[in-house]
C-alpha atoms as a PDB file:
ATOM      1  CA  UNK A   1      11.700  -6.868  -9.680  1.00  0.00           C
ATOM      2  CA  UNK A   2       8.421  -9.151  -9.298  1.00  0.00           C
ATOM      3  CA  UNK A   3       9.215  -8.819  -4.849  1.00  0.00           C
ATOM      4  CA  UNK A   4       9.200  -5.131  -5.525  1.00  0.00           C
ATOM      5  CA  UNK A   5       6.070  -5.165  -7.373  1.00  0.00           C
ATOM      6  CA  UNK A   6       4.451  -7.370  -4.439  1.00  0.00           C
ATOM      7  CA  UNK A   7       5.581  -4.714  -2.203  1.00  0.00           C
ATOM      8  CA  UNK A   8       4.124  -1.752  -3.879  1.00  0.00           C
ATOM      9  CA  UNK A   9       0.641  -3.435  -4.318  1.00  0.00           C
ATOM     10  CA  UNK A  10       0.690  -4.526  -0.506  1.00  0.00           C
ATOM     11  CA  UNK A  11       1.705  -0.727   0.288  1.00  0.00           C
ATOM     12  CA  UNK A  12       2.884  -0.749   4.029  1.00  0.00           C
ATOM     13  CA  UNK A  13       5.206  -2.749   5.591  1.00  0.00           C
ATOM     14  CA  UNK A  14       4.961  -3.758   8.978  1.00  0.00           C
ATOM     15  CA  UNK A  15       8.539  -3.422  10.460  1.00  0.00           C
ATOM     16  CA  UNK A  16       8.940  -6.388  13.879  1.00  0.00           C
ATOM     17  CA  UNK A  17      11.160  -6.533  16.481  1.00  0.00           C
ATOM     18  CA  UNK A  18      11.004 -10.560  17.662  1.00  0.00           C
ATOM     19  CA  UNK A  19      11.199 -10.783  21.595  1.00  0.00           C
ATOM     20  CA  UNK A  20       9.535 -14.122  22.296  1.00  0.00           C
ATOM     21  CA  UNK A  21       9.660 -16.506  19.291  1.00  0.00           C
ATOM     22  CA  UNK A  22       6.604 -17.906  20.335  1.00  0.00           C
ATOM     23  CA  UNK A  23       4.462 -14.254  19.097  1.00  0.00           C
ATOM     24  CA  UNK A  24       6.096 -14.828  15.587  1.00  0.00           C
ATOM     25  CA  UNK A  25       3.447 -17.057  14.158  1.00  0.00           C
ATOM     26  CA  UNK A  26       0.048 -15.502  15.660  1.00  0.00           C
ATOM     27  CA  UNK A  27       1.005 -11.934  14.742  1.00  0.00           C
ATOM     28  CA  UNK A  28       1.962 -13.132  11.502  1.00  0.00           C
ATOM     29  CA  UNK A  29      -1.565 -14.742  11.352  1.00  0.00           C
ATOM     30  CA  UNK A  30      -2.896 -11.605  12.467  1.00  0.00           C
ATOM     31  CA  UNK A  31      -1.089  -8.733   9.870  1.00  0.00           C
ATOM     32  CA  UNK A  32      -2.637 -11.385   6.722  1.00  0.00           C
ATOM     33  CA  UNK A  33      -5.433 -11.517   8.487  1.00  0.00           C
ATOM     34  CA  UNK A  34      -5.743  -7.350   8.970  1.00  0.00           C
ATOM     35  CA  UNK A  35      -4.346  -7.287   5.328  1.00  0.00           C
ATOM     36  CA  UNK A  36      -1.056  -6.793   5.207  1.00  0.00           C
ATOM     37  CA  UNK A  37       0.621 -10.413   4.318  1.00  0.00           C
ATOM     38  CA  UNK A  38       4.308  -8.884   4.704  1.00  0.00           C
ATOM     39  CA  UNK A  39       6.487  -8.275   7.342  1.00  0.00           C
ATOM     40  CA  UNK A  40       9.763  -7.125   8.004  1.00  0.00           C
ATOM     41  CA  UNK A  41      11.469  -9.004  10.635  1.00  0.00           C
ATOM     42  CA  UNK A  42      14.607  -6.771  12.362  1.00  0.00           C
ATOM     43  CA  UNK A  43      18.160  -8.962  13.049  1.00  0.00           C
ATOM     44  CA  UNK A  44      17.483  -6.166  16.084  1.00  0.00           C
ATOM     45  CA  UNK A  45      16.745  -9.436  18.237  1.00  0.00           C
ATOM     46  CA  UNK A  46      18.664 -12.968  18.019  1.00  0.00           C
ATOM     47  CA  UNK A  47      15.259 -14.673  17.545  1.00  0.00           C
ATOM     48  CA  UNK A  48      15.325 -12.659  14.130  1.00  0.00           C
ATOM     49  CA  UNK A  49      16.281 -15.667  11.898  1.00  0.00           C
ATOM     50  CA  UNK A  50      14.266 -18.491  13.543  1.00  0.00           C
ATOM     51  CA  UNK A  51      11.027 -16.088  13.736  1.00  0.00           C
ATOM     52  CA  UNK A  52      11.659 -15.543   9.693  1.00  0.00           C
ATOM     53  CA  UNK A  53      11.855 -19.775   9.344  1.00  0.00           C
ATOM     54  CA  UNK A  54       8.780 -20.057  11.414  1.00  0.00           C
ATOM     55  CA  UNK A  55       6.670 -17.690   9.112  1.00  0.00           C
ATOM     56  CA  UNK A  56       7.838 -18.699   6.430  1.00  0.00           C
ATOM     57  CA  UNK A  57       7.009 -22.105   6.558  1.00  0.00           C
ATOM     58  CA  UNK A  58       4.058 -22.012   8.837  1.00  0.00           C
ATOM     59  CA  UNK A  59       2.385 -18.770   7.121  1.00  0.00           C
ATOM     60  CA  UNK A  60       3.824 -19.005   3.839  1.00  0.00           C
ATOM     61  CA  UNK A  61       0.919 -16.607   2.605  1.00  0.00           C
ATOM     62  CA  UNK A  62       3.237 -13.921   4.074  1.00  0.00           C
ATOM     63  CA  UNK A  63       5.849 -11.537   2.043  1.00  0.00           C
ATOM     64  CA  UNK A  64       8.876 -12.091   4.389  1.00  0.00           C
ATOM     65  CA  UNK A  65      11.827  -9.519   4.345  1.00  0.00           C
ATOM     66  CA  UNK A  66      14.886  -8.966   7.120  1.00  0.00           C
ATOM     67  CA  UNK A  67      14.910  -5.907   7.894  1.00  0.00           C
ATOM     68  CA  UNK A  68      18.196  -3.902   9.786  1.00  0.00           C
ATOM     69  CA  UNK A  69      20.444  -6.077   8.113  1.00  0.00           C
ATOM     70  CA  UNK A  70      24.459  -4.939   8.937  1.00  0.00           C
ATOM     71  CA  UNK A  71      26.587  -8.162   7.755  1.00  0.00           C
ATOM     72  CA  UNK A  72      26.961 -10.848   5.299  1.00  0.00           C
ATOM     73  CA  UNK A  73      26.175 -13.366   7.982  1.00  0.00           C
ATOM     74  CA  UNK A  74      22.888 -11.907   8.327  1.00  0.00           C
ATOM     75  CA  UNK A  75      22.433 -11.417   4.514  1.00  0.00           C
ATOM     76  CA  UNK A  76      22.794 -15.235   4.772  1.00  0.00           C
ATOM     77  CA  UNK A  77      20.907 -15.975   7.727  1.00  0.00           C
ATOM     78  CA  UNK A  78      17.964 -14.120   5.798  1.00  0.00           C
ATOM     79  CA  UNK A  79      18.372 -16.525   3.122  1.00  0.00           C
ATOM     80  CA  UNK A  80      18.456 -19.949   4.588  1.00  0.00           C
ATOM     81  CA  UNK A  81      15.207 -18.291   6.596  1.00  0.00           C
ATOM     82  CA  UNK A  82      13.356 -17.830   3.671  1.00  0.00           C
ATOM     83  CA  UNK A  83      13.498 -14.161   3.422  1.00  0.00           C
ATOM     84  CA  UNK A  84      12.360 -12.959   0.053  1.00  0.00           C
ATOM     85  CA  UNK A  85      14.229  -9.076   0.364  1.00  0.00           C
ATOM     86  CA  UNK A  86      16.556  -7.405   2.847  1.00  0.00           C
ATOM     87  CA  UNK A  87      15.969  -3.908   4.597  1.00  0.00           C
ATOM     88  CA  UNK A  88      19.117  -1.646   5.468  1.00  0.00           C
ATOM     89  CA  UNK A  89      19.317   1.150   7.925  1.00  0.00           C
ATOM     90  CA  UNK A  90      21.926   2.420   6.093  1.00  0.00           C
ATOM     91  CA  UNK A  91      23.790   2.065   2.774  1.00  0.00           C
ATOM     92  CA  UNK A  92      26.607  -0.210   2.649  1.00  0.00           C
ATOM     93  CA  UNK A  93      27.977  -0.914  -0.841  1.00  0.00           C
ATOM     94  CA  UNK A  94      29.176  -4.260   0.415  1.00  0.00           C
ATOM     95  CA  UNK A  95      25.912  -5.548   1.379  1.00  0.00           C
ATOM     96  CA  UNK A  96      24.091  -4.832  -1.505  1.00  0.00           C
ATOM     97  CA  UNK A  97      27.040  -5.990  -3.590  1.00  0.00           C
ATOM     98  CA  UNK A  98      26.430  -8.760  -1.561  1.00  0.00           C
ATOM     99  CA  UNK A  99      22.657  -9.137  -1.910  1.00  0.00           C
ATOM    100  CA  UNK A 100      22.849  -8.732  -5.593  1.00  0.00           C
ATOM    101  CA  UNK A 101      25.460 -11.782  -6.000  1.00  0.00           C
ATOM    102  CA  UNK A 102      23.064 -13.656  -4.035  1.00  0.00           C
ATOM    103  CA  UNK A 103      19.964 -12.141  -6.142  1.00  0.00           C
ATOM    104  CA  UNK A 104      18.256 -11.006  -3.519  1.00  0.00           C
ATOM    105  CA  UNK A 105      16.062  -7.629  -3.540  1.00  0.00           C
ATOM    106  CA  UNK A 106      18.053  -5.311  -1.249  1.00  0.00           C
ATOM    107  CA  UNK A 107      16.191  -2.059  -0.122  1.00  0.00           C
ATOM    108  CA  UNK A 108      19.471   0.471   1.650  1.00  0.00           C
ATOM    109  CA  UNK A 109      18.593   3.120   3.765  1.00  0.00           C
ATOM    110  CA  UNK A 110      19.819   6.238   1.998  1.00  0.00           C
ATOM    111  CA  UNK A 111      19.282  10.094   3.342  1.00  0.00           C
ATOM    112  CA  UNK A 112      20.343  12.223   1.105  1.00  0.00           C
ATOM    113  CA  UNK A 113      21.577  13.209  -2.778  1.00  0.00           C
ATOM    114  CA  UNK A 114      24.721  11.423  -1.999  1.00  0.00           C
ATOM    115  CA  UNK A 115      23.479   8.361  -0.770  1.00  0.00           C
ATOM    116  CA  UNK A 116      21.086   8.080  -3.600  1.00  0.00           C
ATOM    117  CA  UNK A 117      24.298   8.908  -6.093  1.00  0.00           C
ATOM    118  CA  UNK A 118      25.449   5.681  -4.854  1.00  0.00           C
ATOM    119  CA  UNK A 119      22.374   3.746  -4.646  1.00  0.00           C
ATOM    120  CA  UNK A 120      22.040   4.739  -8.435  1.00  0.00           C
ATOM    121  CA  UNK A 121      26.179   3.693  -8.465  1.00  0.00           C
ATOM    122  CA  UNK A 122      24.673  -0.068  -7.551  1.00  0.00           C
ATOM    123  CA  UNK A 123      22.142  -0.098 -10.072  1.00  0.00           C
ATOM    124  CA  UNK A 124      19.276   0.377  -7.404  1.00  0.00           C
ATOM    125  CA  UNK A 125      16.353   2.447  -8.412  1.00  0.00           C
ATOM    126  CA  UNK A 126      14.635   1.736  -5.071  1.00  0.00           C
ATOM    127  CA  UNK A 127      15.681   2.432  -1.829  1.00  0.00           C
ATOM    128  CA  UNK A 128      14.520   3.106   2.105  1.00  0.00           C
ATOM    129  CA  UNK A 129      14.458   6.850   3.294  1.00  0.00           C
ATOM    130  CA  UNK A 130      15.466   6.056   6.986  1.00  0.00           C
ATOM    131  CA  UNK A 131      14.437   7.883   9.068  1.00  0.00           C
ATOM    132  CA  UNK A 132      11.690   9.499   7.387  1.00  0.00           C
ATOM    133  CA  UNK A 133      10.131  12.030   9.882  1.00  0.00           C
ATOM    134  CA  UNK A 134      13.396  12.819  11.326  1.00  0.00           C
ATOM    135  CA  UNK A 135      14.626  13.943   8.208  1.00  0.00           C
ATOM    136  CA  UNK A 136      11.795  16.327   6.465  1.00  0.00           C
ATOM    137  CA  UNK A 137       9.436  13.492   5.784  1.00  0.00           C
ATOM    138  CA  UNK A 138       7.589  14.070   2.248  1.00  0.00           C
ATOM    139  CA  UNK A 139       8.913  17.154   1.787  1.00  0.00           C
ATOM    140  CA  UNK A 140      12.571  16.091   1.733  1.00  0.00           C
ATOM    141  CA  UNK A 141      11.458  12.962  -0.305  1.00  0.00           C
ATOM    142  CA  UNK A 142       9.828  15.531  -3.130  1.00  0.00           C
ATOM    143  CA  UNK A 143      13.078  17.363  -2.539  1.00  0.00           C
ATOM    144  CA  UNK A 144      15.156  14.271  -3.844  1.00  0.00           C
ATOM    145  CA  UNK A 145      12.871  12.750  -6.035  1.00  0.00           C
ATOM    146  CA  UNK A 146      13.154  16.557  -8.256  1.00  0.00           C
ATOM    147  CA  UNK A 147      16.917  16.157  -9.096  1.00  0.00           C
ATOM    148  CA  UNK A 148      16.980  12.237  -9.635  1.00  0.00           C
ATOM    149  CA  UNK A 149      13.225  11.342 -11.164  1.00  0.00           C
ATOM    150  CA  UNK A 150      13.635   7.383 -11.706  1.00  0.00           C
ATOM    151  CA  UNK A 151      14.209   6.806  -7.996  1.00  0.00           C
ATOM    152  CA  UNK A 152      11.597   5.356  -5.849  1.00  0.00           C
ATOM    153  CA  UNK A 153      11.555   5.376  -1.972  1.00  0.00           C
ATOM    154  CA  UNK A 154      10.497   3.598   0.723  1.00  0.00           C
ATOM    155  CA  UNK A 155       9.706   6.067   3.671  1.00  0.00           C
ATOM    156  CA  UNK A 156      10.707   4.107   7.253  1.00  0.00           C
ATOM    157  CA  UNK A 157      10.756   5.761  10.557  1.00  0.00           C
ATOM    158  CA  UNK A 158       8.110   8.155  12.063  1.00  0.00           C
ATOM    159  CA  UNK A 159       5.192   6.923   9.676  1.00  0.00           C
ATOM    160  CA  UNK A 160       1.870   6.470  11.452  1.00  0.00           C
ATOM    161  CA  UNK A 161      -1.980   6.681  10.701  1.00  0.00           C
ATOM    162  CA  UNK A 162      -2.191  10.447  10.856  1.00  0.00           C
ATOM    163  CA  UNK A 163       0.482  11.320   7.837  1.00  0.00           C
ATOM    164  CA  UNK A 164       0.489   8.172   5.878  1.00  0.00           C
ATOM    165  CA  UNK A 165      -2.181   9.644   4.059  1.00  0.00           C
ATOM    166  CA  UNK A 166       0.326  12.337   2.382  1.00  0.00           C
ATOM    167  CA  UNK A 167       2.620   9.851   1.823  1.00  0.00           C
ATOM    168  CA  UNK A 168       0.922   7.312  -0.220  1.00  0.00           C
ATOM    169  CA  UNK A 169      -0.863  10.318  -2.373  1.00  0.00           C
ATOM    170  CA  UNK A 170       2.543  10.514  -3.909  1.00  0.00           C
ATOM    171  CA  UNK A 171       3.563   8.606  -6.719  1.00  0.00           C
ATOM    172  CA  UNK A 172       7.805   8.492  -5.805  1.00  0.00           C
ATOM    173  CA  UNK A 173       6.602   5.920  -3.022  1.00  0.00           C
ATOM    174  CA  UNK A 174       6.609   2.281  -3.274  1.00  0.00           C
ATOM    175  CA  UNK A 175       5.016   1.774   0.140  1.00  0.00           C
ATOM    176  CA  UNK A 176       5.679   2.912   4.028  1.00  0.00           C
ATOM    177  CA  UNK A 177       7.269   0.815   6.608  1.00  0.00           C
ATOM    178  CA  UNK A 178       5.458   1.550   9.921  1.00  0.00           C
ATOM    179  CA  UNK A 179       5.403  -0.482  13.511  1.00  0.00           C
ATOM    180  CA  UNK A 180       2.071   1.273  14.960  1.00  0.00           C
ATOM    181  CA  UNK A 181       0.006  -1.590  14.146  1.00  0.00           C
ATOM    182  CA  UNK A 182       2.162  -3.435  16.181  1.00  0.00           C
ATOM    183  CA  UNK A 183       1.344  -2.697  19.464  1.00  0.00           C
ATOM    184  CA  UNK A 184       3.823  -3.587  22.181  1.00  0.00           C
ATOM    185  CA  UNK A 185       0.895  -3.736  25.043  1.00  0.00           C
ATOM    186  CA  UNK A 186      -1.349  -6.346  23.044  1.00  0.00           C
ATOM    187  CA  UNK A 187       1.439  -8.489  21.843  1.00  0.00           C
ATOM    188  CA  UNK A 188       2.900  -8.933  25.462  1.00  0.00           C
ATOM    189  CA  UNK A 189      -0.822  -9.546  26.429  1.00  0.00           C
ATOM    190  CA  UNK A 190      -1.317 -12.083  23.711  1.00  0.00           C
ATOM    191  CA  UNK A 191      -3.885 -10.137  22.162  1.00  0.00           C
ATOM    192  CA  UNK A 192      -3.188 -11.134  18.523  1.00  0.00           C
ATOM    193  CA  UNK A 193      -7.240 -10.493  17.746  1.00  0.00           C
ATOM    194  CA  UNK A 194      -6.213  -6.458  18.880  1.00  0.00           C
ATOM    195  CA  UNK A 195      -3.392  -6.799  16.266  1.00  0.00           C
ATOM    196  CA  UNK A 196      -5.721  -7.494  13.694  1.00  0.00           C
ATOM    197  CA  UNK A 197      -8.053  -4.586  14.523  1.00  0.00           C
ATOM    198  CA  UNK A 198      -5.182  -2.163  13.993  1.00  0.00           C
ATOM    199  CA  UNK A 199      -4.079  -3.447  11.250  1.00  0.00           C
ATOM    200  CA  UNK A 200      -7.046  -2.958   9.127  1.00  0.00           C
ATOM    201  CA  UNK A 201      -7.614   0.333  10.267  1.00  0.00           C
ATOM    202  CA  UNK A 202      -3.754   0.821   9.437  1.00  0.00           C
ATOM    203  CA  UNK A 203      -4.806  -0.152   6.150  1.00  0.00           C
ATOM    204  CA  UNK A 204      -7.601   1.815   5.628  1.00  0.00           C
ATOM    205  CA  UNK A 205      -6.075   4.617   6.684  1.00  0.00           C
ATOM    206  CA  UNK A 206      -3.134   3.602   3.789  1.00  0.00           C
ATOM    207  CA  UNK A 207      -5.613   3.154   1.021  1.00  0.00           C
ATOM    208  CA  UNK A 208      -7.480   6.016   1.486  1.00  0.00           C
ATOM    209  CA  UNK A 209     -10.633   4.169   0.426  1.00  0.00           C
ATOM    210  CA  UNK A 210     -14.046   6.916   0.324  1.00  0.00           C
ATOM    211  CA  UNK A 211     -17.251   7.020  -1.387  1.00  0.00           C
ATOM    212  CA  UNK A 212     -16.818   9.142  -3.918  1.00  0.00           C
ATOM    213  CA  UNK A 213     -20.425   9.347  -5.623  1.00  0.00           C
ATOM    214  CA  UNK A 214     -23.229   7.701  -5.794  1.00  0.00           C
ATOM    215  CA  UNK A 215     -24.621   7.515  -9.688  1.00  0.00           C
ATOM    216  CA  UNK A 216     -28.458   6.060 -10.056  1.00  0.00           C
ATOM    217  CA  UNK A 217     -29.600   5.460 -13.852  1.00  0.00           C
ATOM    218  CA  UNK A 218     -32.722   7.523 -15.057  1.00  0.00           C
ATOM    219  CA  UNK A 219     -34.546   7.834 -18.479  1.00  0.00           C
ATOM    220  CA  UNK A 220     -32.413  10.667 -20.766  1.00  0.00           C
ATOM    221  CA  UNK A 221     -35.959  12.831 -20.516  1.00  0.00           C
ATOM    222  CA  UNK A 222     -35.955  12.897 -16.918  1.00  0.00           C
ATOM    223  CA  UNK A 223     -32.474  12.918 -16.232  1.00  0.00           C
ATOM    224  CA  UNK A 224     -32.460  16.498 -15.632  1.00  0.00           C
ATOM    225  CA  UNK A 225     -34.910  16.689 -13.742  1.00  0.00           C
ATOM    226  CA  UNK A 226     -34.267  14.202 -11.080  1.00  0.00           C
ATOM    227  CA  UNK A 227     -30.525  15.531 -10.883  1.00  0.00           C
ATOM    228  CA  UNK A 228     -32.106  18.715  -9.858  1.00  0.00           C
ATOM    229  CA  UNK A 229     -33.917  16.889  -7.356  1.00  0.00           C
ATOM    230  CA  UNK A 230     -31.028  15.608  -5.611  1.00  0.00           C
ATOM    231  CA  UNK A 231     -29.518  18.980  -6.116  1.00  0.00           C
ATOM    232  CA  UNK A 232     -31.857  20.783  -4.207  1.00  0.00           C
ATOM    233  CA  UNK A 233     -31.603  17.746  -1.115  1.00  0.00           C
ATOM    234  CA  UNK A 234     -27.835  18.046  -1.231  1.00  0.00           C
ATOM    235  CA  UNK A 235     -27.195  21.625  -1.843  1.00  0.00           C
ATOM    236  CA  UNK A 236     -25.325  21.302  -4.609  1.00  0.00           C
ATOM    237  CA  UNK A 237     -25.402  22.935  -8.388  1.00  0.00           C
ATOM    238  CA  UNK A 238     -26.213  20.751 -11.362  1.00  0.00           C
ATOM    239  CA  UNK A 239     -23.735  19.974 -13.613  1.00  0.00           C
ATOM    240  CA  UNK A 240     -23.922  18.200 -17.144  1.00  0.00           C
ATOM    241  CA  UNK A 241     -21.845  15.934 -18.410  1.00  0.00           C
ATOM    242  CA  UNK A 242     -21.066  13.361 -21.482  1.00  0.00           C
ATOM    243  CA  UNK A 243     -23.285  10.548 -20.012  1.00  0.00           C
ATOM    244  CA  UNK A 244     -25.805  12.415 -17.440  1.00  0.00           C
ATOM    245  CA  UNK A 245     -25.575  15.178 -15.048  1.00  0.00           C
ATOM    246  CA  UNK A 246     -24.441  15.388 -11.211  1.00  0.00           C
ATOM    247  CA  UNK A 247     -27.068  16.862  -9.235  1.00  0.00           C
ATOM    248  CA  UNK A 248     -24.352  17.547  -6.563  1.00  0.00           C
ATOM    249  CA  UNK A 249     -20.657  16.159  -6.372  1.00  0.00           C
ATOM    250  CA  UNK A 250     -22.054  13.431  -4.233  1.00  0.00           C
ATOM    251  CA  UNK A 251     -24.989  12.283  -6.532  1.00  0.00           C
ATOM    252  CA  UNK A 252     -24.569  11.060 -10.301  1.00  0.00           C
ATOM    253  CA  UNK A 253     -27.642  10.639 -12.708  1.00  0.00           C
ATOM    254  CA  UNK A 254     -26.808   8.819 -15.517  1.00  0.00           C
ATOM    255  CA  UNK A 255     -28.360   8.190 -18.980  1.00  0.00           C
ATOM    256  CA  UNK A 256     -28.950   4.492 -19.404  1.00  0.00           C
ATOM    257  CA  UNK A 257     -25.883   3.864 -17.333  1.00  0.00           C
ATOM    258  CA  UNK A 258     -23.717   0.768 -15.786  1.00  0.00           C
ATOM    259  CA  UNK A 259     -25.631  -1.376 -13.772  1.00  0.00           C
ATOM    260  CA  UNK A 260     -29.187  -2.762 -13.346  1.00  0.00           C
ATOM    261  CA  UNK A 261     -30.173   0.371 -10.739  1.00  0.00           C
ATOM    262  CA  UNK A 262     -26.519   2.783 -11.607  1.00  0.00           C
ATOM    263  CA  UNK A 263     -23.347   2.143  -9.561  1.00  0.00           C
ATOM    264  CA  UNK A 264     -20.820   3.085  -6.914  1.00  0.00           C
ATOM    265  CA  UNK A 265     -17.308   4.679  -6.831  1.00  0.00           C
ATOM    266  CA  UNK A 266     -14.946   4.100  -4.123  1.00  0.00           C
ATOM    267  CA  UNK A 267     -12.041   6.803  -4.368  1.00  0.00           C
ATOM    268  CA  UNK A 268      -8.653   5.354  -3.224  1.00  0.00           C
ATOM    269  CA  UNK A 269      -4.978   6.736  -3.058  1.00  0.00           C
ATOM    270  CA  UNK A 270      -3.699   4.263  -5.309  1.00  0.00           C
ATOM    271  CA  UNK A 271      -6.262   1.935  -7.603  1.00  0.00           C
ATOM    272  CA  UNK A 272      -3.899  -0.766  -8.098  1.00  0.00           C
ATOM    273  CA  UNK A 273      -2.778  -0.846  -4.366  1.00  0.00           C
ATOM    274  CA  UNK A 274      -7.075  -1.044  -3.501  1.00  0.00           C
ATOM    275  CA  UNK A 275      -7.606  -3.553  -6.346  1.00  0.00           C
ATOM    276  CA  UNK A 276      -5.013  -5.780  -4.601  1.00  0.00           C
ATOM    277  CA  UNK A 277      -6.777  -5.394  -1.418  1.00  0.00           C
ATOM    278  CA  UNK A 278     -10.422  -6.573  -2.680  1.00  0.00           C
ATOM    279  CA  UNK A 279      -8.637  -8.800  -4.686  1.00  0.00           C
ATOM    280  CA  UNK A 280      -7.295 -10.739  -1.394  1.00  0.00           C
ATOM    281  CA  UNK A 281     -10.959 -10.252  -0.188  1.00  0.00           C
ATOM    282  CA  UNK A 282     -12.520 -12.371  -3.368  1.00  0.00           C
ATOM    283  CA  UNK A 283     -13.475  -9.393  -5.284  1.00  0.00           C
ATOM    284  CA  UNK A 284     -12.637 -10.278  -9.513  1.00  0.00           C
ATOM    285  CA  UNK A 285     -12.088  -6.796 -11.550  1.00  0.00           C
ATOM    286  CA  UNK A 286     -13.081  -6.245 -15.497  1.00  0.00           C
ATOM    287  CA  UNK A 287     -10.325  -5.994 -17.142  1.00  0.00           C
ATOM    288  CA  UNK A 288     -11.930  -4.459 -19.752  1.00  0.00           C
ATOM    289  CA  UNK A 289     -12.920  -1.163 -18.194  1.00  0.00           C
ATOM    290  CA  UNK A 290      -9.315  -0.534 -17.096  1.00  0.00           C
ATOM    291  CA  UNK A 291      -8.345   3.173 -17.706  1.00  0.00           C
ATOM    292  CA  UNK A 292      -4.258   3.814 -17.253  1.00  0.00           C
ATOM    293  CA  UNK A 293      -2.916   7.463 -17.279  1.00  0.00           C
ATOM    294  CA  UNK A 294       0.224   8.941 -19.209  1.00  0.00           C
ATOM    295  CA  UNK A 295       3.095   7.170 -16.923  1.00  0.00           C
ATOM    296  CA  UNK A 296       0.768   3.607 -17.532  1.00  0.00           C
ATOM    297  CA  UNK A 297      -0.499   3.667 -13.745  1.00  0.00           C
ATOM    298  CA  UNK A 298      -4.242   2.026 -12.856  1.00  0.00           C
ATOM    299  CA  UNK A 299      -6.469   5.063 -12.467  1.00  0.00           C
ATOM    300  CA  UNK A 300     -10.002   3.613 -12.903  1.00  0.00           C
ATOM    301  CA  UNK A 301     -11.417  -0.012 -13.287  1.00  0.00           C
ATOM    302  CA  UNK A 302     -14.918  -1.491 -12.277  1.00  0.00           C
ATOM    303  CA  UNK A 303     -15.810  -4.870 -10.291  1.00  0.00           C
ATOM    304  CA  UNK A 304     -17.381  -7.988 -12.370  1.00  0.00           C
ATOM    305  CA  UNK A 305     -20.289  -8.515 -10.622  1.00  0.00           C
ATOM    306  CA  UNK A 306     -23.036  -6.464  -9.424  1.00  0.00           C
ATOM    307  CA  UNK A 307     -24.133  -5.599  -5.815  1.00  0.00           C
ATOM    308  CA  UNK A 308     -27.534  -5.597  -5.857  1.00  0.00           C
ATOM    309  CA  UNK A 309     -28.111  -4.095  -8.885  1.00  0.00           C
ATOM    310  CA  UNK A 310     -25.100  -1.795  -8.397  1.00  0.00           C
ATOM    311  CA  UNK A 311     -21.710  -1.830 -10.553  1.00  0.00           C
ATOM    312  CA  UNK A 312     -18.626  -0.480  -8.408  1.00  0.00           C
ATOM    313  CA  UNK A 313     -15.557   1.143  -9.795  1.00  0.00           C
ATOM    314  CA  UNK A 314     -12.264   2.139  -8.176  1.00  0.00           C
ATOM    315  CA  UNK A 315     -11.048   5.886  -9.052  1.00  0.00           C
ATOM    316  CA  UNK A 316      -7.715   8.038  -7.740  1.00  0.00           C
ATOM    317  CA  UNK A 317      -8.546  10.373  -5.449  1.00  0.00           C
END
């Protein structure tokens, strides 16, 4: 599903509890503007429906879902508010009946092989693991994912900056719902700006983003030499390779390579999820240099333009 697909390249989905409709618009201002333009907006509140219409129509920018959805009536509240998926604690074959007849995306909370036995029962190949730490985290997720390998998850519930990092490294999840960019203290103070701030350090911390090397273009005679160079600075071995040598893991010398001076990489958990962000930033990628691995997932691709004389590429970690 293309909402699915959104969701995945976004990566972590703020998960709001609506106390004063008047916070709905500037924190929605604030996640797009920290880069995360989705939300998921809990019928845990009565203001859940009317904060959903005023997002969606005065921040339409954002990826709207209703989260902790329990009835029909909500199902259709969602709806009429301009919610583009639904979010279950738990998995009700009703409701996602339900959703599907309405053709909307519906994302159950399941927590173990038998909930995911009916999940599959449905025709759902995605679905929440609610709540996450509580019930093994990753491990339990890897546990799952072993037995029924086309089933994708959606880890809610305990997820914060520390472990998102193991979460996102593997491939089973779509993306992470997570509230601790939400900060009850600066929303009840208004401070929307402090929002913001966390949640671009939420999303660094999600993409993983980190220099991997450095590579600077030399003459194929000298090559060598000036890898050694940076070998002995760095303290690292030199090691050949097909286009140059790395004088250190940090430090690549290349043969007449990309870019006017050489180029950058920038390591990330997931290349397509980091493409999306620069992307949203103004960044345009080369579609040309895309490299895909076996399963057809983005592993490598370089920006258009140069930096002052330096390419950049994305790369897994």
């Amino acid at each position: 599903m293309t909402i699915l697909k959104e969701i995945k390249k976004i990566g972590l989905v703020p998960v709001i509890k609506i106390d004063d409709l008047n916070d709905a618009l500037p924190l929605a201002k604030a996640l797009c503007e920290g880069g995360l333009p989705v939300a998921e907006i809990t019928f845990r509140t009565e203001l859940a429906k009317d904060a959903m219409k005023i997002i969606t129509t005065e921040c339409p920018q954002m990826l709207v879902g209703a989260g902790t959805v329990l009835t029909k009536q909500q199902v259709d509240d969602a709806i009429e508010a301009g919610a583009k998926f639904v979010v279950a604690p738990g998995l009700n074959p009703n409701i996602v009946m339900y959703c599907q007849e309405k053709n909307i995306p519906v994302l159950p909370g399941c927590s173990c092989a038998s909930d995911i036995e009916s999940a599959l029962e449905l025709g759902l190949t995605t679905v929440k693991f609610f709540p996450a730490e509580q019930l093994g985290g990753l491990k339990m997720i890897k546990a799952l994912a072993a037995p029924y390998t086309k089933v994708n998850f959606m880890p809610t519930g305990g997820i914060n900056a520390d472990n998102i990092k193991d979460y996102m490294q593997y491939e089973k999840i779509v993306a992470c719902g997570g509230t601790w960019m939400i900060d009850a203290k600066a929303i009840k103070e208004k401070d929307f700006e402090k929002i913001k701030t966390l949640t671009e350090e939420a999303v660094k911390s999600m993409l993983g983003l980190k220099l991997q090397h450095v590579a600077v273009n030399a003459n194929p005679t000298t090559s060598k030499e000036v890898a050694t160079q940076f070998a002995t600075l760095f303290g690292g071995n030199v090691r050949e390779t097909t286009k140059g040598y790395f004088g250190s893991e940090s430090i690549e010398v290349m043969n007449n390579g990309v870019g006017t001076h050489g180029h950058l990489a920038i390591g990330a958990y997931n290349v397509e999820r980091a493409r999306h962000y620069f992307e949203a930033k103004g960044f345009v990628f080369d579609e040309t240099t895309a490299e895909f691995d076996e399963a057809g997932e983005l592993k490598f691709i370089y920006i258009k333009e140069e930096i002052n004389g330096f390419k950049v590429h994305l790369v897994r970690r």
